[in-house]
C-alpha atoms as a PDB file:
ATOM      1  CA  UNK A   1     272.070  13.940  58.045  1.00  0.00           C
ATOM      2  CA  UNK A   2     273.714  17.657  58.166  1.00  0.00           C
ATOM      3  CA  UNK A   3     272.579  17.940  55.024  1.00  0.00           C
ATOM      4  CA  UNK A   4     268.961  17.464  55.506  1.00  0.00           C
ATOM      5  CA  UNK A   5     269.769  19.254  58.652  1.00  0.00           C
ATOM      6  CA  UNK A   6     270.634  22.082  56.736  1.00  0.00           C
ATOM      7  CA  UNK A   7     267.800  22.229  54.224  1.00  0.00           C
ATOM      8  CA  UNK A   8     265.067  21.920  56.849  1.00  0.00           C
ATOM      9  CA  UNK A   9     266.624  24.985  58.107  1.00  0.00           C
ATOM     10  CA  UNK A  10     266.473  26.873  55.073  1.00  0.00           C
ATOM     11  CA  UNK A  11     263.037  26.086  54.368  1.00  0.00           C
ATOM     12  CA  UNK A  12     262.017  26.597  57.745  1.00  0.00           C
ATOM     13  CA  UNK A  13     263.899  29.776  57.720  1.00  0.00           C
ATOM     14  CA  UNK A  14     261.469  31.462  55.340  1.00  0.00           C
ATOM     15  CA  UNK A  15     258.317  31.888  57.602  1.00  0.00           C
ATOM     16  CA  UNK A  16     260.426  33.189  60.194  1.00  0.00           C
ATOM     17  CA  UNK A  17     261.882  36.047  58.184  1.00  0.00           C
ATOM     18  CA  UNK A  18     265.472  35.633  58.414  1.00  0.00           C
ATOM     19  CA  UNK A  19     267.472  37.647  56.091  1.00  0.00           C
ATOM     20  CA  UNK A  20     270.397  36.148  55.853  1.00  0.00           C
ATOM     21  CA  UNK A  21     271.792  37.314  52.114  1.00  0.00           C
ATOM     22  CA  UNK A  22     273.040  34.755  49.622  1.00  0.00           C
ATOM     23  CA  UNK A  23     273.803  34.993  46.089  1.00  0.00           C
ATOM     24  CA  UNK A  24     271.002  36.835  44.394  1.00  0.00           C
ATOM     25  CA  UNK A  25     271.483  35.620  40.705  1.00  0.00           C
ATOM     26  CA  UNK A  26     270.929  39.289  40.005  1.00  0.00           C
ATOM     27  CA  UNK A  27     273.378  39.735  36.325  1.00  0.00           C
ATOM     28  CA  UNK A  28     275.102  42.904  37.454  1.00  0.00           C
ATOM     29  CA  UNK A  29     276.199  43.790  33.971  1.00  0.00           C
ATOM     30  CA  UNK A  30     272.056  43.844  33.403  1.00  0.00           C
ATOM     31  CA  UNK A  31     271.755  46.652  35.691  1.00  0.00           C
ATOM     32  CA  UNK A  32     274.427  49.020  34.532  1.00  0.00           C
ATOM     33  CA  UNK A  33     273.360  49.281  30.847  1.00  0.00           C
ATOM     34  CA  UNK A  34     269.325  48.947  29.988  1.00  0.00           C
ATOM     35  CA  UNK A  35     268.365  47.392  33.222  1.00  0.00           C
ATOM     36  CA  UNK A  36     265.935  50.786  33.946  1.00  0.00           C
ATOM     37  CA  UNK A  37     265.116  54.278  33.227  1.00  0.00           C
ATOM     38  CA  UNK A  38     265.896  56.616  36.032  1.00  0.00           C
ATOM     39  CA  UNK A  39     265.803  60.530  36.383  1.00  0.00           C
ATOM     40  CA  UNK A  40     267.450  62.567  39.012  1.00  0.00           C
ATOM     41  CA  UNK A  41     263.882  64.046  39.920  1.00  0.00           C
ATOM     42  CA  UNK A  42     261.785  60.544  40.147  1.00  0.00           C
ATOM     43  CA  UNK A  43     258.614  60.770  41.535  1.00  0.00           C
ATOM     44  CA  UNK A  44     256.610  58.168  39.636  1.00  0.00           C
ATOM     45  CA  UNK A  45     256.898  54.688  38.899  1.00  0.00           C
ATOM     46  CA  UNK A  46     255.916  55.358  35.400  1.00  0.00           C
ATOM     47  CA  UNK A  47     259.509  56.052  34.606  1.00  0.00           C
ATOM     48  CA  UNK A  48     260.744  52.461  34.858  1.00  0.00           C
ATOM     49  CA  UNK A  49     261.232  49.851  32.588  1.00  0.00           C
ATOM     50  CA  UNK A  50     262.380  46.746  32.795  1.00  0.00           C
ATOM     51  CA  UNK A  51     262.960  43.381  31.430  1.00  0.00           C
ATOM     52  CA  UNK A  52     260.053  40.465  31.690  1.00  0.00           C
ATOM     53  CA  UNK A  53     260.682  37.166  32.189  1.00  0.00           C
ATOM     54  CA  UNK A  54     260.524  36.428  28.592  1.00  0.00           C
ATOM     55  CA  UNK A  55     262.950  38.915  27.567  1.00  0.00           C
ATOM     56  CA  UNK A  56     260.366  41.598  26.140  1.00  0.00           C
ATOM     57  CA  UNK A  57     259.973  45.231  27.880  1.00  0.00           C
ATOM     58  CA  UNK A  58     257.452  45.786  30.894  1.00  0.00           C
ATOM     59  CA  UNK A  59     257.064  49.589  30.502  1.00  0.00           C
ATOM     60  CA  UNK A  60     255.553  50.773  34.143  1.00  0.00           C
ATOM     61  CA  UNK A  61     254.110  54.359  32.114  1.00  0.00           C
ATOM     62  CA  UNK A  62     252.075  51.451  30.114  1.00  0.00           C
ATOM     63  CA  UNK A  63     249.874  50.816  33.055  1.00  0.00           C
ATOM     64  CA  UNK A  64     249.153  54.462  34.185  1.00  0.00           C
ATOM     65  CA  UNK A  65     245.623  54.706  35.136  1.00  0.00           C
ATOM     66  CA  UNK A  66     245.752  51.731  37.243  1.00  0.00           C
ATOM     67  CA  UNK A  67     247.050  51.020  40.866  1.00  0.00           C
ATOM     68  CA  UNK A  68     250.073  48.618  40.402  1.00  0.00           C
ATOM     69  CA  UNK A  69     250.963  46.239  43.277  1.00  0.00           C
ATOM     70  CA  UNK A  70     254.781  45.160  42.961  1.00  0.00           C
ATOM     71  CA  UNK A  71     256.041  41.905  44.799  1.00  0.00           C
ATOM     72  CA  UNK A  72     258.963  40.403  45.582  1.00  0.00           C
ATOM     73  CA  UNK A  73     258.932  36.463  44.554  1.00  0.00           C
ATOM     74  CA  UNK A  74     260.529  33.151  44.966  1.00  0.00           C
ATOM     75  CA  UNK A  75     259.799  30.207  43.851  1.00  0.00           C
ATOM     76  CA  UNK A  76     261.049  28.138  47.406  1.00  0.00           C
ATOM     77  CA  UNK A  77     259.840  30.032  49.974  1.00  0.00           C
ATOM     78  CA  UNK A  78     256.901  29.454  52.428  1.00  0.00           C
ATOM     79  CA  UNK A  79     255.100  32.188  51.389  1.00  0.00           C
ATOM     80  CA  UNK A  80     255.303  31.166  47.502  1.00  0.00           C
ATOM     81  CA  UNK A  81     251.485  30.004  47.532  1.00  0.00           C
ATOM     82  CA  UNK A  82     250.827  33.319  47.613  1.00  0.00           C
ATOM     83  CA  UNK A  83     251.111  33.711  44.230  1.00  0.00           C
ATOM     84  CA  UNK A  84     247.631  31.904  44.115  1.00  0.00           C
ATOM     85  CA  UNK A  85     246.115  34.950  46.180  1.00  0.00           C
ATOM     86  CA  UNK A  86     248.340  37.593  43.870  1.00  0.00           C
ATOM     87  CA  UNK A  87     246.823  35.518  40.531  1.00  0.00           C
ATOM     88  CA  UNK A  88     243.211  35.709  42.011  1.00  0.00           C
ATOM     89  CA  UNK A  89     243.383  39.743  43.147  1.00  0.00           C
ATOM     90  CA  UNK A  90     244.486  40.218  39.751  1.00  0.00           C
ATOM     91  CA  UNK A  91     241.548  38.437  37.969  1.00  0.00           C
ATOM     92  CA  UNK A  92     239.196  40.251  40.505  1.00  0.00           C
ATOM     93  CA  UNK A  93     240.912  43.757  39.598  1.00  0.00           C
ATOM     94  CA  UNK A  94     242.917  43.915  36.209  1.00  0.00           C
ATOM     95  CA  UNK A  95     240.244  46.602  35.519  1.00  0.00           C
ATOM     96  CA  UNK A  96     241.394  48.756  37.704  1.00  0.00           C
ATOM     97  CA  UNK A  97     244.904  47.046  39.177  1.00  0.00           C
ATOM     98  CA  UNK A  98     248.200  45.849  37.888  1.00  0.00           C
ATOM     99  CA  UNK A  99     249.915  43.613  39.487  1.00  0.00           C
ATOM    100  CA  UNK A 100     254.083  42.754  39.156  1.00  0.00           C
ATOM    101  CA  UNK A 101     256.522  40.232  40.195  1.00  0.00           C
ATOM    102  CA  UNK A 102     259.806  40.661  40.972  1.00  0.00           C
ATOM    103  CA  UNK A 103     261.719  37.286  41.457  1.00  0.00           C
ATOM    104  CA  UNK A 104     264.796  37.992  43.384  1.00  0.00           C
ATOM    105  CA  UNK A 105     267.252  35.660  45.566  1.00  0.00           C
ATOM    106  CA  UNK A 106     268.137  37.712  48.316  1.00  0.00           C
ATOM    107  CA  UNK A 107     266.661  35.197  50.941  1.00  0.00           C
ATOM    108  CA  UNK A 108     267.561  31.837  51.775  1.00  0.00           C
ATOM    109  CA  UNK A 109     268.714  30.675  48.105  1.00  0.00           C
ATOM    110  CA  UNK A 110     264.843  30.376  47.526  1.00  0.00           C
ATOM    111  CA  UNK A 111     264.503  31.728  43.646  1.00  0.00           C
ATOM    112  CA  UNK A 112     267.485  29.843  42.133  1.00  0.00           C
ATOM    113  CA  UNK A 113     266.236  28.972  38.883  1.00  0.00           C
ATOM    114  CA  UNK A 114     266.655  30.679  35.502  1.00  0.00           C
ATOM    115  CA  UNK A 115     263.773  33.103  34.498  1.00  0.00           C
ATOM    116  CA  UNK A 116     262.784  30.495  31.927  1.00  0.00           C
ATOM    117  CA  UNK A 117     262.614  28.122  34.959  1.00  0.00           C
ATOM    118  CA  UNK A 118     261.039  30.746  37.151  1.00  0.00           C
ATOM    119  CA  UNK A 119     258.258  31.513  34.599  1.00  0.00           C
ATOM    120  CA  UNK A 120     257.125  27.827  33.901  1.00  0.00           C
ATOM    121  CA  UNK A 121     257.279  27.420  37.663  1.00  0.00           C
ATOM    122  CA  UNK A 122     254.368  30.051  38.022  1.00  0.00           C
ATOM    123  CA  UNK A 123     252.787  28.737  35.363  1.00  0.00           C
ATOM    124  CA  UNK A 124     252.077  25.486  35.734  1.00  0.00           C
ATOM    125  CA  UNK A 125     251.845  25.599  39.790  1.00  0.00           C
ATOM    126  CA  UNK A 126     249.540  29.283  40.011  1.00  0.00           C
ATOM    127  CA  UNK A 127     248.454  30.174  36.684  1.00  0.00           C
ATOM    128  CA  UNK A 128     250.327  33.126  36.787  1.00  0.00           C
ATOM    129  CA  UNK A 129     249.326  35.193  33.935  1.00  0.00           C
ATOM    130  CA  UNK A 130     250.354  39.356  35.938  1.00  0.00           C
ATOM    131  CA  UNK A 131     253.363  40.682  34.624  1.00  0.00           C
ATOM    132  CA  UNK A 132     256.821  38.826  35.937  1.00  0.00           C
ATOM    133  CA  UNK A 133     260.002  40.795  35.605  1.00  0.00           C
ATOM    134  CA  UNK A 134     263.255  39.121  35.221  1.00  0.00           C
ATOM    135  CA  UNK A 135     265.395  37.874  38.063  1.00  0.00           C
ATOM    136  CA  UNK A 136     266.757  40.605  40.040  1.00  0.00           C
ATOM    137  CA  UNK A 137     268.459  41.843  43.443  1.00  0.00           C
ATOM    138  CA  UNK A 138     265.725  43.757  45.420  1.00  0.00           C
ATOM    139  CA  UNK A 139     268.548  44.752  48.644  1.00  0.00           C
ATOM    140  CA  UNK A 140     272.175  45.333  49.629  1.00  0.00           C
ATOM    141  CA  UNK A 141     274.587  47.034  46.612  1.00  0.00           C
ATOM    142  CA  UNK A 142     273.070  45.178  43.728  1.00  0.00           C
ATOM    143  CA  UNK A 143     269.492  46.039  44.057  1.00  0.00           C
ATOM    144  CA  UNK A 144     268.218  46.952  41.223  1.00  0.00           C
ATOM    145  CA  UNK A 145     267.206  50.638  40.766  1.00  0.00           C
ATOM    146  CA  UNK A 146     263.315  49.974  40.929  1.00  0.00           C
ATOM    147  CA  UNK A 147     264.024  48.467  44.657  1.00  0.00           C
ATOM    148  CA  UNK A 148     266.361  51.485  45.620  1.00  0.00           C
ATOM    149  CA  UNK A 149     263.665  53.852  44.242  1.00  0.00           C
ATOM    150  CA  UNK A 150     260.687  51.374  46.117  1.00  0.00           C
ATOM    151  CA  UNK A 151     262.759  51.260  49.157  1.00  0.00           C
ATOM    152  CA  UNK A 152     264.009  55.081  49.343  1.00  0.00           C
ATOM    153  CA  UNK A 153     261.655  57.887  50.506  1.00  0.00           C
ATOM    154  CA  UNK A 154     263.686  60.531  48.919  1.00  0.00           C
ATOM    155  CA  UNK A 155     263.074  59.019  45.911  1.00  0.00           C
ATOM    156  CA  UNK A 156     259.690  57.776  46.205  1.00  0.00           C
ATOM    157  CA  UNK A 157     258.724  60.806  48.188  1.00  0.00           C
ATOM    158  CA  UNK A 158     256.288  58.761  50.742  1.00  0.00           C
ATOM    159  CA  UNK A 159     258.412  56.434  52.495  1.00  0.00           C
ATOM    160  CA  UNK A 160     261.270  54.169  53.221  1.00  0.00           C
ATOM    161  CA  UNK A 161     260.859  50.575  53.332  1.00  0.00           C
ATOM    162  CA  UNK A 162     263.276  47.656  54.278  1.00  0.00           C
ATOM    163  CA  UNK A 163     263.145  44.377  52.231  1.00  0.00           C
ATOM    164  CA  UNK A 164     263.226  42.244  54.994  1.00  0.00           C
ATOM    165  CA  UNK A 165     261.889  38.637  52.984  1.00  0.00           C
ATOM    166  CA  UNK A 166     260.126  37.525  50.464  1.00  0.00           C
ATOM    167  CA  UNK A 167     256.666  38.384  49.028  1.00  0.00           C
ATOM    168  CA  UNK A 168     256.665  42.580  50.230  1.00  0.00           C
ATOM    169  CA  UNK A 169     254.028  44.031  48.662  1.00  0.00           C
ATOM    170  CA  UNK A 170     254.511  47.961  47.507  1.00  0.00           C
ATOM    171  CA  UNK A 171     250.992  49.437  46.122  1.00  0.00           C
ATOM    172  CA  UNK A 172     251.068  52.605  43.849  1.00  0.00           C
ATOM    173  CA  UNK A 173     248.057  54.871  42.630  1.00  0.00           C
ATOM    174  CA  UNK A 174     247.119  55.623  39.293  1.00  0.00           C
ATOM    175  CA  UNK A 175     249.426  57.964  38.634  1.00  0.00           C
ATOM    176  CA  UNK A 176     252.145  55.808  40.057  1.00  0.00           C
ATOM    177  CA  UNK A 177     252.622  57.489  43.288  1.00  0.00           C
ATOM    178  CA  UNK A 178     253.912  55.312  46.841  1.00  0.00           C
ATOM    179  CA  UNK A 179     250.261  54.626  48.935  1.00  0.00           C
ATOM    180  CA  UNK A 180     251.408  51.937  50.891  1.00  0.00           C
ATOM    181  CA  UNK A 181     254.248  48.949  51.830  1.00  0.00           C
ATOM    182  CA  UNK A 182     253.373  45.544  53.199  1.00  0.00           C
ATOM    183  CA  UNK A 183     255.084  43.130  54.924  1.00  0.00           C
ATOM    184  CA  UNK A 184     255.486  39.155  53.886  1.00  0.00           C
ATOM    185  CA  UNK A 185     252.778  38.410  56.399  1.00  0.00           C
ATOM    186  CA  UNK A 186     249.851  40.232  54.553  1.00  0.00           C
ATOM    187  CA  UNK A 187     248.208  38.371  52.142  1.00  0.00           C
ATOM    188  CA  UNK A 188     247.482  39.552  48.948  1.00  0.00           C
ATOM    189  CA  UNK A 189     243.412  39.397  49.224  1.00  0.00           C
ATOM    190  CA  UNK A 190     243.673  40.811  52.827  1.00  0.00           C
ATOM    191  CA  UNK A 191     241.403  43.998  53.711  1.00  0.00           C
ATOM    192  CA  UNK A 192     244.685  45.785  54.138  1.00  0.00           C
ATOM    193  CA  UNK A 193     245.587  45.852  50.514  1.00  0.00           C
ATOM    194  CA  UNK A 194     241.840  45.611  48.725  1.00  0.00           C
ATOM    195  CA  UNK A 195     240.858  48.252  51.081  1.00  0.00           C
ATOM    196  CA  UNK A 196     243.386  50.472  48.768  1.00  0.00           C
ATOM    197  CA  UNK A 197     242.022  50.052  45.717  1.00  0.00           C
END
């Protein structure tokens, strides 16, 4: 009974945007040797790269000439059918949009699976076929530098932005400049966001 006490909290947790931190399956020793390419004068995204799902590269300066729309994922969280939305805006506007998951268990225990897990998960439940990065920490001391830069206005130079659950939405221009942040709550086919591109 506490038990399933317990888990109804957790799930029910999600939608109301607690961010209670638990462990984020984020491999630390990843980040501090080829986890991603950082200068001391960052003002594009197009300087990142970092590892896929799959193990291969996803090179941000690859997509220059698009607007890129990076999200933070999980697999158990109320707000996962969004990936359906994030799968459909990308179909709609791969011409001209990019679109990139970041899988991260900062929330509720809600992305613990492997990224071989994580990847089949999208798959066969959303199609997913947008970029997915590997399994990372997107707050606190561990986030990954992407996040920090994401989340850091003296590094992004537009604006600072708290990770406060899953499925934030950060939209960059073509040149892979900050335009925007968006909350859980803002779907991925909303006006908000295909207003911007």
């Amino acid at each position: 009974m506490i038990k399933l006490i317990a888990i109804t909290g957790a799930l029910l947790s999600c939608t109301q945007g607690n961010t209670t931190k638990t462990d984020t399956g984020y491999n630390k020793s990843y980040a501090n040797t080829t986890d991603m390419v950082k200068t001391n004068e960052m003002t594009s995204i197009h300087t990142f790269k970092v590892e896929a799902l799959d193990g291969t590269t996803i090179n941000f300066a690859d997509f220059k000439g698009k607007k890129i729309l990076i999200v933070n994922t999980a697999s158990e969280c109320g707000y996962t059918p969004q990936y359906k939305e994030l799968e459909a805006l990308y179909q709609k506007f791969k011409d001209k949009l990019v679109i990139v998951g970041f899988p991260a268990n900062n929330f509720g225990g809600q992305e613990p699976g492997t990224n071989t897990e994580i990847k089949a998960f999208c798959q066969q439940n959303y199609g997913v076929t947008f970029p997915m990065a590997a399994k990372i920490s997107v707050k606190g001391d561990d986030a990954a530098p992407i996040y920090q830069w994401l989340c850091t206005k003296t590094e992004n130079g537009v604006l600072d932005a708290e990770i406060k659950w899953n499925f934030n939405k950060f939209l960059l221009d073509e040149n892979g400049n900050m335009i925007a942040y968006f909350p859980s709550k803002v779907t991925p086919m909303s006006e908000q966001i295909i207003g911007k591109l």
